[in-house]
Protein backbone atom coordinates (compact mmCIF):
# COMPACT_ATOMS: atom_id res chain seq x y z
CA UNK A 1 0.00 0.00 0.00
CA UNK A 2 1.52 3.29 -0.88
CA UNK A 3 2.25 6.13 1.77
CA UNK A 4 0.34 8.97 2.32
CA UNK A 5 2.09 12.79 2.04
CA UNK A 6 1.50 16.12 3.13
CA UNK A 7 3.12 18.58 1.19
CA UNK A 8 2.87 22.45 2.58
CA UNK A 9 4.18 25.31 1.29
CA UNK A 10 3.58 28.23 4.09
CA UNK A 11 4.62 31.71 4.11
CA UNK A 12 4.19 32.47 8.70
CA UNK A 13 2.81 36.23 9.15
CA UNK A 14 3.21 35.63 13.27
CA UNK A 15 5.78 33.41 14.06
CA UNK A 16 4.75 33.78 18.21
CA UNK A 17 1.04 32.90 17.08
CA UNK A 18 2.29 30.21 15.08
CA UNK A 19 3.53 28.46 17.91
CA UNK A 20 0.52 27.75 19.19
CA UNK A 21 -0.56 25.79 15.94
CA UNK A 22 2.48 23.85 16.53
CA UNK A 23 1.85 22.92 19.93
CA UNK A 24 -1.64 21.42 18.40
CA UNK A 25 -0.58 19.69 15.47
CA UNK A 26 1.95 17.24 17.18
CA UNK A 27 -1.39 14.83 18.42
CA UNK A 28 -2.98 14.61 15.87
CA UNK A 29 -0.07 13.76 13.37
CA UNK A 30 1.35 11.43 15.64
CA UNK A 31 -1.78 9.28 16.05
CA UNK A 32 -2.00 8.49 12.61
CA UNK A 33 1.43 7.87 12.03
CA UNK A 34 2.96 10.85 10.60
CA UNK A 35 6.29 12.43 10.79
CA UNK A 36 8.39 14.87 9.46
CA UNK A 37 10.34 14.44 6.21
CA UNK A 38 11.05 17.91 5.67
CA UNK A 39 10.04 21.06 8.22
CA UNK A 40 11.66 23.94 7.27
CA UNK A 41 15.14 24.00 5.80
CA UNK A 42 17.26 25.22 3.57
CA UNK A 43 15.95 25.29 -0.01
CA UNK A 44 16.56 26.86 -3.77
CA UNK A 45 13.48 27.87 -5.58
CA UNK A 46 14.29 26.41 -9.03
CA UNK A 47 10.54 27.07 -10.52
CA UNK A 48 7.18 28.82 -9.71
CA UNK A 49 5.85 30.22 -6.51
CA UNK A 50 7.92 29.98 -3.32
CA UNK A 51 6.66 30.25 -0.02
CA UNK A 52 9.10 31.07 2.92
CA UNK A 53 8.56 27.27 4.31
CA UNK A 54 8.27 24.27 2.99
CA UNK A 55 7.22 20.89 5.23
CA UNK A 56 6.55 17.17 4.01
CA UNK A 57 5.01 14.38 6.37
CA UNK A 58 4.64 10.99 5.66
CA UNK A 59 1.70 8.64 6.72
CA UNK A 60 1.28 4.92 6.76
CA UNK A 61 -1.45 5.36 4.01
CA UNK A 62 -2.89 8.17 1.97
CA UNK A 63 -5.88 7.31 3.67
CA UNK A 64 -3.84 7.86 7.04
CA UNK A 65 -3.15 10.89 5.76
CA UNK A 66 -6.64 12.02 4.68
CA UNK A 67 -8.06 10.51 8.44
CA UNK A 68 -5.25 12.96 9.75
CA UNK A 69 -6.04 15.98 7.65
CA UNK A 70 -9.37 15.61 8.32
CA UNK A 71 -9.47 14.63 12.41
CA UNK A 72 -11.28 17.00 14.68
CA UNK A 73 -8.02 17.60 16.48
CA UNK A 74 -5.94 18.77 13.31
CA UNK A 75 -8.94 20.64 11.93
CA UNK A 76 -8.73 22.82 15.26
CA UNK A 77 -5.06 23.51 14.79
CA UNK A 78 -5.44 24.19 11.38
CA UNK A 79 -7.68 27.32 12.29
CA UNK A 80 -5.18 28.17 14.17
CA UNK A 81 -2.87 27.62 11.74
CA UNK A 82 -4.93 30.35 9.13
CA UNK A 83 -4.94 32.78 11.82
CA UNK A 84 -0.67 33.38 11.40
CA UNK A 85 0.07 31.99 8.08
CA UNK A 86 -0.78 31.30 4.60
CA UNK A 87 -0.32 28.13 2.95
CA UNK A 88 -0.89 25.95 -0.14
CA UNK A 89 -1.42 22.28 1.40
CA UNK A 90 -2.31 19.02 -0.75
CA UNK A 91 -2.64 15.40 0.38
CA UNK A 92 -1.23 13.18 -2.26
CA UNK A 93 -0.25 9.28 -2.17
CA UNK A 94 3.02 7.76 -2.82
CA UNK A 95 4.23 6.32 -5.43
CA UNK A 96 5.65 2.48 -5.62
CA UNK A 97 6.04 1.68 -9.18
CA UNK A 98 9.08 1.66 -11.21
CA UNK A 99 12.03 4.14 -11.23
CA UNK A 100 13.85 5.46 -14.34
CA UNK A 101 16.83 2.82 -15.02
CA UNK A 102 14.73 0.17 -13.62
C-alpha cells in the first residue's frame, strides 16, 4: 500500500502565534502515524511560486493521511494555523512503481 504525504508550502505572518498551531498539530499527526520528512530548511526555488517554508510528512497510508487531515483535532489547529500563516497544502499518495533505469 503506498504512503500517504503532506506537502505544505507556508509563508508564517506571526511566528509567536504560530507556535501555538504547533503545539496542536503534534497529536494529531502522531496518532495516525505521521512524521516529518522535511520542516523547514534550507531550499533553492528552481521554478514557480515559493513560499518562505516548505514541510513534508509521511503517513502509513494516503488514507492515514486524509483521516489525519481531516481529524477534529488537526482541523482545530489548522484554524489556528490560518490565523498566522498562509499556505498551499495538498494530500497526495506515494508512489511504488518503477524508477527510471529500472
Amino acid at each position: 500500500m503506498p504512503k500517504g504525504y503532506w506537502i505544505a508550502h507556508v509563508d508564517v505572518d506571526d511566528e509567536e502565534g504560530y507556535k501555538e498551531y504547533i503545539g496542536m498539530n503534534a497529536e494529531p499527526i502522531t496518532r495516525h502515524g505521521g512524521r516529518f520528512l522535511v520542516r523547514g530548511g534550507r531550499f533553492e526555488g528552481i521554478e514557480g511560486t515559493k513560499r518562505a517554508r516548505n514541510v513534508i510528512i509521511e503517513f502509513p497510508s494516503y488514507q492515514a493521511a486524509l483521516d489525519c487531515m481531516n481529524s477534529e483535532a488537526y482541523q482545530a489547529a489548522l484554524a489556528v494555523r490560518r490565523k498566522y500563516s498562509k499556505a498551499d497544502v495538498i494530500v497526495i499518495e506515494g508512489y511504488e512503481g518503477p524508477q527510471p533505469g529500472e
